[in-house]
Protein backbone atom coordinates (compact mmCIF):
# COMPACT_ATOMS: atom_id res chain seq x y z
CA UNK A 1 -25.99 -124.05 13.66
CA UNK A 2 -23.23 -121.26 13.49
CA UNK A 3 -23.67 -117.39 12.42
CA UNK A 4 -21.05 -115.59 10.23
CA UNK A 5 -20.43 -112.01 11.41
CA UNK A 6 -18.99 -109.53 9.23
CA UNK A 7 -17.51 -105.76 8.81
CA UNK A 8 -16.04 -104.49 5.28
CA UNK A 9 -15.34 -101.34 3.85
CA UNK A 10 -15.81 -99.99 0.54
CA UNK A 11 -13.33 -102.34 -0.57
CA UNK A 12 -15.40 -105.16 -0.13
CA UNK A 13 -12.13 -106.17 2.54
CA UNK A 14 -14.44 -108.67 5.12
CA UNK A 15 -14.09 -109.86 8.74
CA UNK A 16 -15.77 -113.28 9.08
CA UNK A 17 -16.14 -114.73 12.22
CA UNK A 18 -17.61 -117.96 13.10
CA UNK A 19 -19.10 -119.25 16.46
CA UNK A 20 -21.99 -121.32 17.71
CA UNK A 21 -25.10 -120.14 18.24
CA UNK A 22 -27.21 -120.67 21.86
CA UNK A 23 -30.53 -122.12 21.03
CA UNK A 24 -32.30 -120.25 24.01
CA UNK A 25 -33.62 -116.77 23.12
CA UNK A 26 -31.25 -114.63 22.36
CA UNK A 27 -32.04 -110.72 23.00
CA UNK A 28 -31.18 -108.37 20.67
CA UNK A 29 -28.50 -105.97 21.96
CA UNK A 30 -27.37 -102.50 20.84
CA UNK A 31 -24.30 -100.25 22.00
CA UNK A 32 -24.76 -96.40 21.64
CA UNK A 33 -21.89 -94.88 21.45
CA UNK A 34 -19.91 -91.51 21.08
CA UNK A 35 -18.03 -88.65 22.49
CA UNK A 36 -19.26 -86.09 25.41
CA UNK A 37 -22.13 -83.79 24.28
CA UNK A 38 -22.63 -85.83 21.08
CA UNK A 39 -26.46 -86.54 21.46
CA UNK A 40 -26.35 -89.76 23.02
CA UNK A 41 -29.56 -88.26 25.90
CA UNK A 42 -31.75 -87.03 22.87
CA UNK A 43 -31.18 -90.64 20.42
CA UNK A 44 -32.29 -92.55 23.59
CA UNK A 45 -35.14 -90.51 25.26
CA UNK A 46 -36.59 -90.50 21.05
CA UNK A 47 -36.23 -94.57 21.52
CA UNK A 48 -38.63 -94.47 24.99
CA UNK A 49 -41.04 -92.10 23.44
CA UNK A 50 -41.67 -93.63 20.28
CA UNK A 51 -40.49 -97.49 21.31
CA UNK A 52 -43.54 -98.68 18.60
CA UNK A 53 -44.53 -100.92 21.50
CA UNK A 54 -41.51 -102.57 21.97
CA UNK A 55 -40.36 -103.61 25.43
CA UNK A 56 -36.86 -101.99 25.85
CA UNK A 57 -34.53 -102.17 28.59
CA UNK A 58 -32.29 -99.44 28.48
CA UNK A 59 -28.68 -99.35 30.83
CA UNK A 60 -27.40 -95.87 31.34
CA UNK A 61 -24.35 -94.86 33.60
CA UNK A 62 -26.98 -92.79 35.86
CA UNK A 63 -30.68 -91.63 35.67
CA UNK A 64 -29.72 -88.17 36.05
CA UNK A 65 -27.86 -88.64 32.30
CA UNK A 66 -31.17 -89.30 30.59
CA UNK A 67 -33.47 -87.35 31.80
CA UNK A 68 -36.25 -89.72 31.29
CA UNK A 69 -39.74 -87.50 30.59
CA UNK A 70 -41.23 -87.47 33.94
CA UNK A 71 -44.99 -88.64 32.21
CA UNK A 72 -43.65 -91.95 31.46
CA UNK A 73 -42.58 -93.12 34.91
CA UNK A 74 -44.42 -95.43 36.62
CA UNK A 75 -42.45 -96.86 39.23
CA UNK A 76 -38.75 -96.33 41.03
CA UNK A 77 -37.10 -99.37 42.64
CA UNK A 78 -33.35 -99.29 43.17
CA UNK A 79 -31.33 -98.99 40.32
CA UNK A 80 -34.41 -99.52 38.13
CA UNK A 81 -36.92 -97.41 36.78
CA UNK A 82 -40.12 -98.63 35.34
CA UNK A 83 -42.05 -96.60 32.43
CA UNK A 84 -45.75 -96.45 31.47
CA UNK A 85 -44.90 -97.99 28.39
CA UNK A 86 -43.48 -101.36 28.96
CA UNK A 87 -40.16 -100.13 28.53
CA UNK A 88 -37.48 -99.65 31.83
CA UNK A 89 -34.12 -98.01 32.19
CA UNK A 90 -31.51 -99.46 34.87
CA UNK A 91 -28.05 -97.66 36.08
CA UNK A 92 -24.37 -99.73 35.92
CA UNK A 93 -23.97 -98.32 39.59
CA UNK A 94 -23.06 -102.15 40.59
CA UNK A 95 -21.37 -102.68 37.30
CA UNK A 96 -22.63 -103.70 33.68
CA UNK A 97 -21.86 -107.78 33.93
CA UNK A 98 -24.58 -107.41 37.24
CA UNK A 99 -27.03 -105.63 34.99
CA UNK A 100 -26.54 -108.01 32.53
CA UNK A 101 -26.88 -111.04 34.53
CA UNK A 102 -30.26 -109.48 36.21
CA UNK A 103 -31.74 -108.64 32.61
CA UNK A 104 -30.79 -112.08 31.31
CA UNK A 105 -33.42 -113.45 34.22
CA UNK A 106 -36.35 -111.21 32.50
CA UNK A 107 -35.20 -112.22 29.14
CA UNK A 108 -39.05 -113.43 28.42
CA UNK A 109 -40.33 -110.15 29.21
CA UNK A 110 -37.84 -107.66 27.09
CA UNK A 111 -37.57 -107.10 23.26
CA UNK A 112 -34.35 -104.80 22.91
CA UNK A 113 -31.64 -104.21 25.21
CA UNK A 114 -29.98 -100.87 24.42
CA UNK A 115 -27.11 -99.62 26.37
CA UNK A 116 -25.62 -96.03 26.42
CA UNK A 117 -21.81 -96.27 26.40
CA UNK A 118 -20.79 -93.34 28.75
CA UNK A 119 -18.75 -90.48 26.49
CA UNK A 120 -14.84 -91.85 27.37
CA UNK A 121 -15.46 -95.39 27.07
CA UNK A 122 -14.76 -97.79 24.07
CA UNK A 123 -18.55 -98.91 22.82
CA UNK A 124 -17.06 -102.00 20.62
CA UNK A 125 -15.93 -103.36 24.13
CA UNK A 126 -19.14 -103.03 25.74
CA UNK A 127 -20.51 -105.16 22.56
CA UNK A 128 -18.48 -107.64 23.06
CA UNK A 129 -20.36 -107.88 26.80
CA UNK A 130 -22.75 -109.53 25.04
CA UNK A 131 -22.54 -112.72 24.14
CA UNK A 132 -22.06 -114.30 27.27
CA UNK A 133 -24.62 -113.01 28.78
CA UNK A 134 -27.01 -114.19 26.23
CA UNK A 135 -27.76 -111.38 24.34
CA UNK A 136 -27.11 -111.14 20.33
CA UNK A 137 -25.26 -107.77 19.47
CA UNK A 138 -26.78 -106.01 16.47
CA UNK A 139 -24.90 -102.82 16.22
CA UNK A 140 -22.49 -100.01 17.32
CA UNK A 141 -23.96 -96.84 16.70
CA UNK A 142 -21.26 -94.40 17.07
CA UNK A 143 -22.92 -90.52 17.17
CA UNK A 144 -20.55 -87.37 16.30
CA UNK A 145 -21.25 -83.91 16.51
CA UNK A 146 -20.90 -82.43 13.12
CA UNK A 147 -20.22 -78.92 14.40
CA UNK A 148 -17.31 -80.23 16.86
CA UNK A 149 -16.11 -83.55 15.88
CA UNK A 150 -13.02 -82.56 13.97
CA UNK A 151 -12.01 -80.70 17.07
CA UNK A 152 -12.41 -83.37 19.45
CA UNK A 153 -10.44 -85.67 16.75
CA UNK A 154 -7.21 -83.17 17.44
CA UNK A 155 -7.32 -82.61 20.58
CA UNK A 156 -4.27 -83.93 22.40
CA UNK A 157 -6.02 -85.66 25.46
CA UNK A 158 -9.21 -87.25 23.67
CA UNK A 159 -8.53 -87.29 20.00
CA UNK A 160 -7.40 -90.74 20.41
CA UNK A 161 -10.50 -91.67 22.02
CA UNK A 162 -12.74 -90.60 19.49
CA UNK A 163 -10.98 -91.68 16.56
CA UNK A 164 -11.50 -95.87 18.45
CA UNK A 165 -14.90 -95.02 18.85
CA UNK A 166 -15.38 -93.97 15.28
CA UNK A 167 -13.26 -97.02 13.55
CA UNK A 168 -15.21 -99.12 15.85
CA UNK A 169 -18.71 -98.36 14.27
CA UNK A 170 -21.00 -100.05 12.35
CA UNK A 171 -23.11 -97.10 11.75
CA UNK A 172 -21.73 -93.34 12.65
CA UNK A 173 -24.63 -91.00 13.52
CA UNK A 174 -23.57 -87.29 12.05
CA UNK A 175 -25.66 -85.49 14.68
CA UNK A 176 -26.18 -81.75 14.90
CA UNK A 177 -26.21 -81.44 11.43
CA UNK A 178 -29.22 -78.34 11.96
CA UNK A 179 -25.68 -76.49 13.24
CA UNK A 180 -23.86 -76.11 10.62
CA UNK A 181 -24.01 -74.76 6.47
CA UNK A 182 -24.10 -77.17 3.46
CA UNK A 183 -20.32 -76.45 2.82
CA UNK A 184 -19.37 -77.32 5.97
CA UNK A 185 -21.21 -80.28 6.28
CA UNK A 186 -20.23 -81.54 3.04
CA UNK A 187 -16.25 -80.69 4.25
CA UNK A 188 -16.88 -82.72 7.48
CA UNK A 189 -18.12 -86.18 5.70
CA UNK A 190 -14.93 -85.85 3.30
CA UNK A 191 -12.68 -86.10 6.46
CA UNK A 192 -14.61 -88.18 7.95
CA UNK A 193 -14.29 -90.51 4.53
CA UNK A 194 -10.71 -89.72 4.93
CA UNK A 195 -10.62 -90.72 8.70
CA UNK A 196 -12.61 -93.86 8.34
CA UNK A 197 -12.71 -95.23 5.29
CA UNK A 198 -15.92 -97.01 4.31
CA UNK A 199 -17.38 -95.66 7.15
CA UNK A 200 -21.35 -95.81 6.99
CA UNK A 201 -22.32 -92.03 7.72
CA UNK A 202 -25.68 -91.20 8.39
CA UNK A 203 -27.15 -87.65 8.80
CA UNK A 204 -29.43 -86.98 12.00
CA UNK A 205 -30.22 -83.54 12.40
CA UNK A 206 -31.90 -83.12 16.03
CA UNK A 207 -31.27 -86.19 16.92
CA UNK A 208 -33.02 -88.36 14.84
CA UNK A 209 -32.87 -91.49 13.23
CA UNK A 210 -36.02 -94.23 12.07
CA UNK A 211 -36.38 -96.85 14.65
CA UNK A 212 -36.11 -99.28 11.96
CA UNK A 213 -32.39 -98.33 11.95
CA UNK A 214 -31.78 -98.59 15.38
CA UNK A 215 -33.75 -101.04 16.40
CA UNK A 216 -34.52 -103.11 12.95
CA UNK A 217 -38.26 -103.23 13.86
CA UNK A 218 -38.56 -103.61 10.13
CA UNK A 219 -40.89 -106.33 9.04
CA UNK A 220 -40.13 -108.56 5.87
CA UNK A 221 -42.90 -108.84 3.23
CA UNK A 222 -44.08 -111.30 0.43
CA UNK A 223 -43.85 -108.26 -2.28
CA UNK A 224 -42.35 -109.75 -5.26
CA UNK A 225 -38.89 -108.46 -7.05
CA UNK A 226 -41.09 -107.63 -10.27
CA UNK A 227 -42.88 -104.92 -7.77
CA UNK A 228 -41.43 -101.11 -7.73
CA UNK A 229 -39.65 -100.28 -4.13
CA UNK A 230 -41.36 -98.58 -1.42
CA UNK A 231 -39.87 -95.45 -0.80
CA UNK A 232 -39.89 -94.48 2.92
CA UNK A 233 -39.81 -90.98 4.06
CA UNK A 234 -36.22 -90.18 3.69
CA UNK A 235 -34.96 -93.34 3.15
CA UNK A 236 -35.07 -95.84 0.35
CA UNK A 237 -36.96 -99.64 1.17
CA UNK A 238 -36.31 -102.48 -1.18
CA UNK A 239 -38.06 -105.97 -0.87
CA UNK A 240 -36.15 -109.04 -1.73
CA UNK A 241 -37.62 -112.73 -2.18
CA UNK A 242 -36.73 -115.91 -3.34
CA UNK A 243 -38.57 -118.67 -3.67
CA UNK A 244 -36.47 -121.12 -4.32
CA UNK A 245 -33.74 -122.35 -1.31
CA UNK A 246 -30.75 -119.97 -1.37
CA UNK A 247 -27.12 -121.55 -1.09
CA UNK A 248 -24.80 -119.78 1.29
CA UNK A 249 -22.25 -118.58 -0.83
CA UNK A 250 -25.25 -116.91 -2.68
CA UNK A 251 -26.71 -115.32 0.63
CA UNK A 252 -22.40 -114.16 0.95
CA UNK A 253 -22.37 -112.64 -2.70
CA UNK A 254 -26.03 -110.40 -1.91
CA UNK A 255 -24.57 -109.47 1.40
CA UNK A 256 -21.33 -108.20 -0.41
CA UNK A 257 -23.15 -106.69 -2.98
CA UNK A 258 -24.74 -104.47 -1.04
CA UNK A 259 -24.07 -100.79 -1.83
CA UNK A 260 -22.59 -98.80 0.46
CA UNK A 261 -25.53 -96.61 1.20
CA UNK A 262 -27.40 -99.66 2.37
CA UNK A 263 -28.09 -99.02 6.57
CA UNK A 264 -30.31 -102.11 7.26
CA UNK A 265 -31.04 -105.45 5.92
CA UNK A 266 -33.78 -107.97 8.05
CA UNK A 267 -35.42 -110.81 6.88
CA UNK A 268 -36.30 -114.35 6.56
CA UNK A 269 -33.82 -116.58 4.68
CA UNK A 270 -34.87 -120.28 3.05
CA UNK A 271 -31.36 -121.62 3.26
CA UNK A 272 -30.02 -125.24 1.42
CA UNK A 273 -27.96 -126.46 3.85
CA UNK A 274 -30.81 -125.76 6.88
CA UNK A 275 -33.90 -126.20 4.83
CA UNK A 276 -36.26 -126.81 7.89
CA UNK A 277 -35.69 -123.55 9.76
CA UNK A 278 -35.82 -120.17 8.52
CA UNK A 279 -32.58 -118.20 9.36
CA UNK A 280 -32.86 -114.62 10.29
CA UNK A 281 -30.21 -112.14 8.33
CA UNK A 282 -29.53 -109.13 9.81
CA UNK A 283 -27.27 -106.26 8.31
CA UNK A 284 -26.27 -102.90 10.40
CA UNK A 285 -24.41 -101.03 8.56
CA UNK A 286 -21.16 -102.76 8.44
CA UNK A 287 -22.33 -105.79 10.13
CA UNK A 288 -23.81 -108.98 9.00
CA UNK A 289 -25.21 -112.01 11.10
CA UNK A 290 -27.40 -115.00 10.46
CA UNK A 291 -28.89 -116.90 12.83
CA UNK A 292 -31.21 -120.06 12.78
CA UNK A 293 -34.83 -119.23 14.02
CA UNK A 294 -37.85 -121.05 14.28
CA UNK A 295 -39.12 -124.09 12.09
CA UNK A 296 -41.40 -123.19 9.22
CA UNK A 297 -44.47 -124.68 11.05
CA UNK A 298 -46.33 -125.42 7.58
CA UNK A 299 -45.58 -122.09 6.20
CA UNK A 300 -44.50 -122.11 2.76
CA UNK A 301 -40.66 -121.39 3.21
CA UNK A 302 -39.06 -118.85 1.40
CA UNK A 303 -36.73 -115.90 1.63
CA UNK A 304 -38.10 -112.13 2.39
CA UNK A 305 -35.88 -109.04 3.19
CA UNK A 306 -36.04 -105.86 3.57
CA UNK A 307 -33.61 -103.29 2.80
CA UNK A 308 -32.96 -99.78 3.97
CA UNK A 309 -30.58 -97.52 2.81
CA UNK A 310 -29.84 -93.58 2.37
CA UNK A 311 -31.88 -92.13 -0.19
CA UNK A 312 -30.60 -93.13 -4.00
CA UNK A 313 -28.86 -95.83 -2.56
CA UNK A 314 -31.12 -98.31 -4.38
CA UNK A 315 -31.82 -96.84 -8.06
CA UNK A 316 -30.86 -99.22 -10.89
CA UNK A 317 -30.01 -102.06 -7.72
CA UNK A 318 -32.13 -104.44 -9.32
CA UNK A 319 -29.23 -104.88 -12.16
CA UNK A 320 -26.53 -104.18 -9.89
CA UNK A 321 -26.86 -107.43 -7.65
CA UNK A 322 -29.73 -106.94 -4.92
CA UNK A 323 -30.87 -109.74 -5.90
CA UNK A 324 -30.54 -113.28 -4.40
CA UNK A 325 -30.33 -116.34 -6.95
């Protein structure tokens, strides 16, 4: 079984990669990137206070970076720290391919590995950690401070550093949003338009952004096409299903379909050419992958997404191909 990755802009220009797929476990894996002071500390403590009861490993550069809320610590050994909630946070002090190798030996007992890229450092690299290691990357969230990023863009000595991280995004993070008018804001998404093209910008004042964005604890349901979309609280959710098997170049028209608000797609796919297994789609922002999961076991097999995106993304989509034939 292989998985097709891809990145496009609003072109519809794609990247497809192909590779084999492990059939051990692979752990999801998510790089959170961006420049100095851009919110990286507040985005990751939200993830360990509200982890919705998943078991997260997080790898910071140090401890002292975080500044994990003293009430969840349980427990202190070496470069790890253990929290009340199932979660723990370990430092790259011996390097990231050592943390790597040691979290790949509790594989069984973590749900989401999410690593803060340190401010100067390329985050698509660090992705590309991954694989190896056993660990299935689902996104480069870049964050940028909406109040300073077009500074740190023209300055002479990091300017080139920020603009990598940006390009190498699947979903930029507008952070600090709370800091600045409506004009300016609006005048900062142009350039960044301008700067990225087909960049997928989401807003996050304080810091914030749904789990299910991050993390794609998102859930796909048997809601049929004929029912009316759930609207989540500032974001749009669409259901998808099929019940027939899908073909692959069908599942590659939806996936290019997709409008370019769209910030998450998960689900369950009943594909032709694997009919046995259901294969797992997921979409993060500009990135695609599909991966063969478990057999059906005597479920009826069929394909369920879901499918966030930024509010209005999704009006009239039902004639404008979010649908899978």
């Amino acid at each position: 079984m292989s998985f097709f990755a891809r990145r496009w802009n609003r072109h519809d220009n794609l990247l497809l990669v192909m590779t084999d797929i492990s059939k051990d476990r692979r752990v999801p894996y998510t790089v959170i990137g961006g420049y100095l002071g851009a919110g990286k500390t507040t985005l990751l403590n939200q993830l360990l206070r509200e982890n919705d009861g998943k078991r997260l490993a997080v790898i910071v550069n140090d401890f002292g970076d975080i500044g994990i809320d003293a009430d969840l610590i349980v427990g202190h050994e070496g470069d790890t720290i253990s929290l009340a909630n199932g979660c723990i946070c370990c430092t790259i002090s011996d390097g990231l391919v050592t943390v790597l190798d040691e979290l790949r030996r509790r594989a069984d007992h973590i749900d989401h590995v999410v690593i803060e890229a340190s401010g100067v450092s390329d985050p698509v690299r660090i992705g590309q950690y991954a694989g190896p290691f056993g660990f299935e990357l689902r996104g480069v969230i870049v964050l940028a401070d909406a109040e300073q990023i077009r500074r740190q863009v023209g300055d002479k000595y990091v300017g080139d550093t920020v603009i990598s991280q940006l390009r190498g995004a699947d979903i930029v993070l507008l952070t600090k949003t709370d800091l600045v008018d409506d004009e300016q804001l609006i005048e900062v998404r142009h350039w960044l338009d301008d700067l990225v093209p087909g960049a997928m910008v989401v807003d996050a004042p304080f810091g914030q952004l749904p789990n299910a964005i991050v993390l794609g604890d998102i859930e796909p349901t048997i809601r049929t096409d004929d029912r009316p979309p759930v609207h989540a609280v500032g974001y749009d959710t669409w259901n998808v299903t099929a019940s027939e098997p899908v073909e692959q170049r069908s599942l590659d028209a939806f996936v290019e379909s997709l409008p370019l608000g769209v910030l998450r797609v998960k689900g369950f796919v009943h594909l032709v050419d694997d009919p046995e297994y259901r294969c797992v789609l997921q979409v993060v922002g500009r990135r695609a992958t599909v991966v063969r999961g478990d057999p059906w076991n005597g479920e009826v097999p069929g394909t369920r997404l879901v499918v966030i995106g930024k509010p209005g993304t999704l009006v009239g989509s039902r004639s404008g191909g979010m649908m899978l034939h």
